[in-house]
N, C-alpha and C. Protein backbone atom coordinates (compact mmCIF):
# COMPACT_ATOMS: atom_id res chain seq x y z
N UNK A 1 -5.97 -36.07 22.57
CA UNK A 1 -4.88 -35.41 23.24
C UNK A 1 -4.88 -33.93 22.88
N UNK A 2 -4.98 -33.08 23.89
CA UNK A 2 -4.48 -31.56 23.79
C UNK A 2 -3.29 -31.10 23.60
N UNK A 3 -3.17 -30.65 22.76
CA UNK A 3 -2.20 -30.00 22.28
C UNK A 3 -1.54 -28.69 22.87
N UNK A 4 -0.87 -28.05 23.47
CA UNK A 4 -0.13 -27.02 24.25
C UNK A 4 -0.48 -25.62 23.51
N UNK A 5 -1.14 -24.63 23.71
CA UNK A 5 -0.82 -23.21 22.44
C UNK A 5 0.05 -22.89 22.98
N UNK A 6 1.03 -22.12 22.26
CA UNK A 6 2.10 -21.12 22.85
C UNK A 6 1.60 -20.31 22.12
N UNK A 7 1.53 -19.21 23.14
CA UNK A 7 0.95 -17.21 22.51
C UNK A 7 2.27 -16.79 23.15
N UNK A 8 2.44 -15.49 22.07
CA UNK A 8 3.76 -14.56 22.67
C UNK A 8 2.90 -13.30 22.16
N UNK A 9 3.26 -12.37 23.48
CA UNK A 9 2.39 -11.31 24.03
C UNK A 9 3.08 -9.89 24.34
N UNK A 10 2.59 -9.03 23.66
CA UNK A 10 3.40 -7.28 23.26
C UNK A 10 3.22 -6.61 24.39
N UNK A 11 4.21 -6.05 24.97
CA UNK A 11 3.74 -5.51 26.16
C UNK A 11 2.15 -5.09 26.46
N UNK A 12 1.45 -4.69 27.21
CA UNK A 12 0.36 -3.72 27.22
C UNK A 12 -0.90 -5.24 26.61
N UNK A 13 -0.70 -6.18 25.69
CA UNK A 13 -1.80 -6.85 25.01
C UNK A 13 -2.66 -7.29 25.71
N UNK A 14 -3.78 -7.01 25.30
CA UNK A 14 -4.91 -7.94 26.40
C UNK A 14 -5.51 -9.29 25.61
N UNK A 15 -5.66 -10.22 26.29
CA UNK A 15 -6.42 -11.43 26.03
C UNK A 15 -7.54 -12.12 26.79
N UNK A 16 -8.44 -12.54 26.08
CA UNK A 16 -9.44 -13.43 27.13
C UNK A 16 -9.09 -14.66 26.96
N UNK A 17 -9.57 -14.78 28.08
CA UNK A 17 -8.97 -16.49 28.37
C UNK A 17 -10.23 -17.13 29.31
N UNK A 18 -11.18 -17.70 28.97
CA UNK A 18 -12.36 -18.35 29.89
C UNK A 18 -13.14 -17.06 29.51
N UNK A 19 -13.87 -17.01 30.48
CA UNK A 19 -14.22 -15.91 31.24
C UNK A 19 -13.48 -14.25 31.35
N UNK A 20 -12.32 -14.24 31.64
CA UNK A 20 -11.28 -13.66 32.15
C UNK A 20 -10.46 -12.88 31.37
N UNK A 21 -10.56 -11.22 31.43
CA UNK A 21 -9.34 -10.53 30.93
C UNK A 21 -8.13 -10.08 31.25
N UNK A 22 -7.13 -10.55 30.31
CA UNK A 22 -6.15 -10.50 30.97
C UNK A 22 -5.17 -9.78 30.15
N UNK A 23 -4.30 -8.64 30.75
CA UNK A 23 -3.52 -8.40 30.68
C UNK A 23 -2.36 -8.14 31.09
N UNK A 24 -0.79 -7.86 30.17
CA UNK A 24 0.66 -8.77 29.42
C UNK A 24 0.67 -7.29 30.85
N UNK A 25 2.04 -7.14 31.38
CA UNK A 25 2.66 -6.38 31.29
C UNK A 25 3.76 -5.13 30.75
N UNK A 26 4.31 -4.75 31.08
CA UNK A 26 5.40 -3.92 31.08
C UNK A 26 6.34 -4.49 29.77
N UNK A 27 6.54 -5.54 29.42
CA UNK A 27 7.40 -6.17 28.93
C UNK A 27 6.82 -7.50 27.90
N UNK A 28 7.41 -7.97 26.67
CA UNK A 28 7.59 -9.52 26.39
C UNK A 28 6.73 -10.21 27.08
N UNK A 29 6.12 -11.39 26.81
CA UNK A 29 5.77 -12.23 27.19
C UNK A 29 5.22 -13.63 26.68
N UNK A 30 5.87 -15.28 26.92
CA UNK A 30 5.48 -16.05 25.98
C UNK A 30 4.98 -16.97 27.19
N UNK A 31 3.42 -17.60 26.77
CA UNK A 31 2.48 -18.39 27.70
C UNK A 31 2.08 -19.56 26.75
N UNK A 32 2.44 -20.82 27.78
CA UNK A 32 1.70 -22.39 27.07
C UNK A 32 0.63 -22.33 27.81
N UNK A 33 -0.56 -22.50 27.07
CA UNK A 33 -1.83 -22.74 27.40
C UNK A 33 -1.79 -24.62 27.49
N UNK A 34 -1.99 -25.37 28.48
CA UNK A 34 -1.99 -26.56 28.91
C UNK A 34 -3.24 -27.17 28.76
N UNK A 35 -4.35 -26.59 29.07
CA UNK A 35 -5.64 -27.07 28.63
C UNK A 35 -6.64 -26.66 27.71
N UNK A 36 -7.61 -27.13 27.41
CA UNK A 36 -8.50 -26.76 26.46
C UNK A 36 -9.95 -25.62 26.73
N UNK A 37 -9.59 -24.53 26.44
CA UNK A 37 -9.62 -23.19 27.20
C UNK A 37 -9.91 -22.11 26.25
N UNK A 38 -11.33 -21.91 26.15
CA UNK A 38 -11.25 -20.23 24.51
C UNK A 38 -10.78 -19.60 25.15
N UNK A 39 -9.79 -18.70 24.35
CA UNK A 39 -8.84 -17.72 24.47
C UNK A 39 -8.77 -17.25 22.80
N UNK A 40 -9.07 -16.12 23.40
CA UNK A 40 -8.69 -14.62 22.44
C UNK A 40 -7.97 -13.38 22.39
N UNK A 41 -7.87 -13.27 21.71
CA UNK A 41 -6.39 -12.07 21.22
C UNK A 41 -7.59 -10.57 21.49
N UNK A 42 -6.71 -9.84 21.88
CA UNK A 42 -7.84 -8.61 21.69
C UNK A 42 -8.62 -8.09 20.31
N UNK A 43 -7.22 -8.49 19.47
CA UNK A 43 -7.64 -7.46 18.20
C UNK A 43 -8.46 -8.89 17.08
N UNK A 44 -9.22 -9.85 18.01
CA UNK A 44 -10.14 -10.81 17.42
C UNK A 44 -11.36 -10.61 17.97
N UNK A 45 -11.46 -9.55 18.86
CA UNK A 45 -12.66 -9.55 19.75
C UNK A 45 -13.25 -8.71 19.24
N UNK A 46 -14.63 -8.85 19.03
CA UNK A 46 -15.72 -7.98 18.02
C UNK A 46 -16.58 -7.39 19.28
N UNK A 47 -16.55 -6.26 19.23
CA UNK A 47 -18.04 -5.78 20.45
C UNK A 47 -19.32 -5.74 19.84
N UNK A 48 -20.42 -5.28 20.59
CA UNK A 48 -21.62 -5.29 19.95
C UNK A 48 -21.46 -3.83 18.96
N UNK A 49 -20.51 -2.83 19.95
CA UNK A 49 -20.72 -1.96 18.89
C UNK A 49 -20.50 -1.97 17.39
N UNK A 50 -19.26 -2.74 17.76
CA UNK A 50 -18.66 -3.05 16.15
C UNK A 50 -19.39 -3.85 15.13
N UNK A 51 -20.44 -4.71 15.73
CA UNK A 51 -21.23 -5.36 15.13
C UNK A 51 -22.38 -4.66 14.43
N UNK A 52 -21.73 -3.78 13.47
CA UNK A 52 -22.80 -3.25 13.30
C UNK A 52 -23.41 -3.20 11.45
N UNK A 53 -23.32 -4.29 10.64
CA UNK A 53 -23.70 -5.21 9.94
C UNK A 53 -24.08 -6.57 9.99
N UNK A 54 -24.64 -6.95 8.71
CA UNK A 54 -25.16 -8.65 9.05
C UNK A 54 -24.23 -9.25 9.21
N UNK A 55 -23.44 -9.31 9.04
CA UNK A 55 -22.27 -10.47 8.60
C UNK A 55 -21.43 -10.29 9.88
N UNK A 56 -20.80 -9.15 10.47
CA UNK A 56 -20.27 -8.97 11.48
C UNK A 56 -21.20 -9.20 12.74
N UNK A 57 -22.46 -9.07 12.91
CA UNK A 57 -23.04 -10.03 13.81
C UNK A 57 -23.28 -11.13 13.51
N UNK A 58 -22.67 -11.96 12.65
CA UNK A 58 -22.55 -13.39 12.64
C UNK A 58 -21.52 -13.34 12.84
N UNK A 59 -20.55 -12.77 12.85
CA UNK A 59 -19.29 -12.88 13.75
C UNK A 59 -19.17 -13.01 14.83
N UNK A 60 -19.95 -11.99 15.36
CA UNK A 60 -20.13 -11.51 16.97
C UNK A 60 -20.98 -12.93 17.04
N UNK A 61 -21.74 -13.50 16.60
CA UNK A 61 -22.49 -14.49 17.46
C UNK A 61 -21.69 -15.88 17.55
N UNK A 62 -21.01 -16.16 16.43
CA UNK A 62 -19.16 -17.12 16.80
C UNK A 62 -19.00 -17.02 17.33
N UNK A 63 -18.42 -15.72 17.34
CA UNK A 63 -17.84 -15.50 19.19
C UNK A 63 -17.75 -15.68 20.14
N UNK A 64 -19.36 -15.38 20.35
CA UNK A 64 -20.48 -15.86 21.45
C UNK A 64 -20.48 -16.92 21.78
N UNK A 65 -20.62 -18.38 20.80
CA UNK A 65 -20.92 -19.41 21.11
C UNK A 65 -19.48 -19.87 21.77
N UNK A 66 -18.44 -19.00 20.87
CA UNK A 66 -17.07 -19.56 21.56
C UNK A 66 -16.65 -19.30 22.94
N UNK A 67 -17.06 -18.26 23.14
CA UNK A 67 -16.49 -17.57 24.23
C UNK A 67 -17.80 -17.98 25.84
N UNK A 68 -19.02 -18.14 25.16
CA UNK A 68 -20.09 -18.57 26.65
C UNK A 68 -20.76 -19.97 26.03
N UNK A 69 -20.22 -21.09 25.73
CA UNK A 69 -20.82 -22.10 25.89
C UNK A 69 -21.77 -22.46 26.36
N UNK A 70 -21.99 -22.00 27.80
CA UNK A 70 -22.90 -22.20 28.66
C UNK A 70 -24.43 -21.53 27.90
N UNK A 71 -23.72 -20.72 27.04
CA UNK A 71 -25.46 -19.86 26.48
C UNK A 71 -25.76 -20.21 25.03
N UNK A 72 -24.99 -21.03 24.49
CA UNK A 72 -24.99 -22.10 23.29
C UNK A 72 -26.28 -22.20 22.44
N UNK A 73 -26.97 -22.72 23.24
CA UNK A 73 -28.54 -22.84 22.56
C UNK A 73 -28.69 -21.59 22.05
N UNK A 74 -28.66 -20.56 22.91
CA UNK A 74 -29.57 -19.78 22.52
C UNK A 74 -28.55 -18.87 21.18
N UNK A 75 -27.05 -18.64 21.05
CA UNK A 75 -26.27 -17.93 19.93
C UNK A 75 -26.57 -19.50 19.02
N UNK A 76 -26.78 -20.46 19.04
CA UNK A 76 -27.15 -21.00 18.00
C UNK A 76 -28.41 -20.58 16.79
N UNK A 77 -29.39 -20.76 18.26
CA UNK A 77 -30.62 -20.11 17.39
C UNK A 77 -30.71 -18.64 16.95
N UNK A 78 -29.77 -17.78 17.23
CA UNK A 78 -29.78 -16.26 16.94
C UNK A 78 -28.66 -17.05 15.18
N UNK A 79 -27.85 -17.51 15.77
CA UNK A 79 -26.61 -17.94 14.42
C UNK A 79 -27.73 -18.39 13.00
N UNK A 80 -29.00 -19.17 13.19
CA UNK A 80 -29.27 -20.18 11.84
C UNK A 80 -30.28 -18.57 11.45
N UNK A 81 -30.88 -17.98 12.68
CA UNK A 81 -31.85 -16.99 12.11
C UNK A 81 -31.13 -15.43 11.21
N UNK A 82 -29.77 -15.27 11.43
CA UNK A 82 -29.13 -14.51 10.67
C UNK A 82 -28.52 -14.95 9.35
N UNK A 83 -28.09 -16.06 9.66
CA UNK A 83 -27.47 -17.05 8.01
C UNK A 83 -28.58 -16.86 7.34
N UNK A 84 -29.70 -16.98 7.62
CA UNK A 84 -30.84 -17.53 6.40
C UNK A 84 -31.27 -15.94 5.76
N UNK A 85 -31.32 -15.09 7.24
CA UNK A 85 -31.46 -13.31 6.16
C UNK A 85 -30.13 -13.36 5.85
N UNK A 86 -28.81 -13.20 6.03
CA UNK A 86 -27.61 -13.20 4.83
C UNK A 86 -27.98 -13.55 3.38
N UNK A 87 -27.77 -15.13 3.29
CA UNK A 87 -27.62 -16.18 2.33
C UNK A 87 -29.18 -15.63 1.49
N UNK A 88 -29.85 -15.39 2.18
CA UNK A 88 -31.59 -14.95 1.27
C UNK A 88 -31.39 -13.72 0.27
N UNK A 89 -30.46 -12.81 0.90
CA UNK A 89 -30.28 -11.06 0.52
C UNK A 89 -28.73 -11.52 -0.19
N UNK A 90 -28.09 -12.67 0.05
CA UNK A 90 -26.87 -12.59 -0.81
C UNK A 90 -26.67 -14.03 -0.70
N UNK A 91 -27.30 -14.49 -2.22
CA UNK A 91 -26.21 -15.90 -1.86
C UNK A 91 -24.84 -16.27 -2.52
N UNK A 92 -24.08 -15.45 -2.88
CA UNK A 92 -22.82 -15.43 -3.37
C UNK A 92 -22.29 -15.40 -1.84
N UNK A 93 -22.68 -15.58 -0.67
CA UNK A 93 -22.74 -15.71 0.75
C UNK A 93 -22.03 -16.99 0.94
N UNK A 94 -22.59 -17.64 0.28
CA UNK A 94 -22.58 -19.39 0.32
C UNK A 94 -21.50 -20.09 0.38
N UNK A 95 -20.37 -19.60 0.23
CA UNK A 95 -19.58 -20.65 0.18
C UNK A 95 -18.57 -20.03 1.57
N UNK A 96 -18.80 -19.12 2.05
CA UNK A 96 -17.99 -18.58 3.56
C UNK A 96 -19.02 -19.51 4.75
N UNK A 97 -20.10 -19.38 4.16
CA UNK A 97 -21.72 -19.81 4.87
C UNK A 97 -21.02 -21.32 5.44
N UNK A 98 -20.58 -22.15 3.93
CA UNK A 98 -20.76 -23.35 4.29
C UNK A 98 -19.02 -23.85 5.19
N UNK A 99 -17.93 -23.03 4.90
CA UNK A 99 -16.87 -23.30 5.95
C UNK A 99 -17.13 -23.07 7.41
N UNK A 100 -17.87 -21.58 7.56
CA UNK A 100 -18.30 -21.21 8.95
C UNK A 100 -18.89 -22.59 9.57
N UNK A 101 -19.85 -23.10 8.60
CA UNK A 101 -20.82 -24.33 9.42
C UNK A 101 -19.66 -26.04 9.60
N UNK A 102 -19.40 -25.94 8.60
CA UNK A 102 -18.28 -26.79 9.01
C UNK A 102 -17.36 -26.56 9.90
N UNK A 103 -16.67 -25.74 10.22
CA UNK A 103 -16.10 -25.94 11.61
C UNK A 103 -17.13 -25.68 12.49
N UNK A 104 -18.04 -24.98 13.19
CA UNK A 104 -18.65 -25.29 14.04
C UNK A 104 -19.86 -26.59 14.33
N UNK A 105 -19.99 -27.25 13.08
CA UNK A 105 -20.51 -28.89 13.22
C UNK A 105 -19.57 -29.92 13.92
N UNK A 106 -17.45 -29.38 13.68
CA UNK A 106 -17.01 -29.98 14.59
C UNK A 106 -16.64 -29.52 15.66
N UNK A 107 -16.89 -28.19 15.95
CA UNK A 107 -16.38 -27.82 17.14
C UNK A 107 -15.55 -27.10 17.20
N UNK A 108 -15.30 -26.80 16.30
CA UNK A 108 -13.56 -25.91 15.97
C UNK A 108 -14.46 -24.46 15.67
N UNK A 109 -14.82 -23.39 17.22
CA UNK A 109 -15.41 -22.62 16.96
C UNK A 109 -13.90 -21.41 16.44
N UNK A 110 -12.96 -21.73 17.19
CA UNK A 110 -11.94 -20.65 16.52
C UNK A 110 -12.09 -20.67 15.28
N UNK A 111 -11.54 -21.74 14.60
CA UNK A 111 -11.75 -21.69 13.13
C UNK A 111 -12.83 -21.27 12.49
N UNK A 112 -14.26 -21.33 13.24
CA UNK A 112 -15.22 -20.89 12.61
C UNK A 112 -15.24 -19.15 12.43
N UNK A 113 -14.78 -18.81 13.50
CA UNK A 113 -14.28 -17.28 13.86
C UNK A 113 -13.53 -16.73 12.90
N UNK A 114 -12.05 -17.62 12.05
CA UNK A 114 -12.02 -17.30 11.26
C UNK A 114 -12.07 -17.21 9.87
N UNK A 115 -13.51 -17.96 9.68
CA UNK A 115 -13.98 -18.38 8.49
C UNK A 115 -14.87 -16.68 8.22
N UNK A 116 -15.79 -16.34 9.90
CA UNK A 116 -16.51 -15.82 9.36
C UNK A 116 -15.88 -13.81 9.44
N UNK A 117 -14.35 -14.12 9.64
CA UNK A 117 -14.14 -12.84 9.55
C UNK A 117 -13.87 -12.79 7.67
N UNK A 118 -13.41 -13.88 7.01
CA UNK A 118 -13.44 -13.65 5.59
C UNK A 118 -15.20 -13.35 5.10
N UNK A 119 -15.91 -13.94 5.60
CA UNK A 119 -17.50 -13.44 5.38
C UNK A 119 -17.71 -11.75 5.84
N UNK A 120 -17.21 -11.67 6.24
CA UNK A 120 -17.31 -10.00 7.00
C UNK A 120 -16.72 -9.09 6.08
N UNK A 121 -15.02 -9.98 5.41
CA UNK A 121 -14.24 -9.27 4.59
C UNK A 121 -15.20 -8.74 3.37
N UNK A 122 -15.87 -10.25 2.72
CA UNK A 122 -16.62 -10.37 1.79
C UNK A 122 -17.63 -9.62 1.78
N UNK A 123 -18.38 -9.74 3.14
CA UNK A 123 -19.50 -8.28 2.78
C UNK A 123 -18.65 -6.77 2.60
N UNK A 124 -17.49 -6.27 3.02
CA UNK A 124 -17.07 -5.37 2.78
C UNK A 124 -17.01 -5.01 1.04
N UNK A 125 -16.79 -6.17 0.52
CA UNK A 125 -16.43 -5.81 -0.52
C UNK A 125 -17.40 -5.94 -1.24
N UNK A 126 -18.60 -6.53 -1.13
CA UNK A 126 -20.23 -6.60 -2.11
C UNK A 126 -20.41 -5.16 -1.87
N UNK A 127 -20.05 -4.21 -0.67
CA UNK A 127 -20.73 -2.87 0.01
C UNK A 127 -20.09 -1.99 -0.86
N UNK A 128 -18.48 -2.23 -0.93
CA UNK A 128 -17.97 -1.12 -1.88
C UNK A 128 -18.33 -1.39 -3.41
N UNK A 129 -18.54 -2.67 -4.05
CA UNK A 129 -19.01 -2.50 -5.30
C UNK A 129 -20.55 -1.82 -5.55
N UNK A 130 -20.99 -2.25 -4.58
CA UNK A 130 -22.29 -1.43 -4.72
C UNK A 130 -22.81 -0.26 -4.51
N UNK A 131 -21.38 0.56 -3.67
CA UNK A 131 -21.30 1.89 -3.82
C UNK A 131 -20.45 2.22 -5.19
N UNK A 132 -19.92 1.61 -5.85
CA UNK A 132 -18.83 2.32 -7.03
C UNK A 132 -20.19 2.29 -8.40
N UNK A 133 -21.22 1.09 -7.90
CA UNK A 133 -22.04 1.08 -9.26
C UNK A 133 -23.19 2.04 -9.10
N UNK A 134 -23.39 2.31 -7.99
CA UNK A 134 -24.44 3.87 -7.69
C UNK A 134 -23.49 5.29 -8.30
């Protein structure tokens, strides 16, 4: 059984929903999502530009799998060939590594989305210690 989302939406907010961008108007706005449907918040949406570390293109490729199903295979095989340079160059990696893969073994690519924005957090912070010890 599907469960209903209710999103409540700031004037101006944009969201994807399928395929499809959409944006709130002028005003408030609260929407039940009725079927089972990726949908994203804007300020969850990673571009390629922004992808511009390892870890945040393993974000961006979550994403991917969440957002185009249809192209699955292939952000899979881009997904195992970036984990393995991560986890190789950092395996203190490993334990964001292994939640990310657990939700997407069941399917719960949102959740995987936000497993691997704490992996993203985490490379932020290996980057600044390794600038404070230079």
């Amino acid at each position: 059984m599907i469960v209903p989302l209710k999103i409540s939406l700031k004037p101006r907010e944009k969201f994807f929903i399928g395929g499809a961008v959409v944006e709130n108007g002028d005003s408030h706005a609260d929407l039940t999502i009725l079927n089972d449907v990726p949908l994203l918040r804007e300020k969850d949406v990673m571009t390629e530009q922004e992808a511009d570390s390892p870890c945040r293109r393993i974000y961006l490729c979550v994403q991917s799998m969440y957002m185009d199903p249809v192209s699955m295979t292939h952000y899979q095989q881009q997904y195992r060939r970036m984990l393995d340079e991560v986890t190789e160059a950092a395996p203190s990696t490993g334990r964001f590594v292994a939640d990310i893969n657990t939700h997407l073994a069941s399917g719960r690519y949102y959740q995987a989305m936000k497993a691997a924005r704490h992996l993203v957090e985490y490379e932020q912070e290996l980057i600044s210690h390794a600038k404070e010890c230079a």
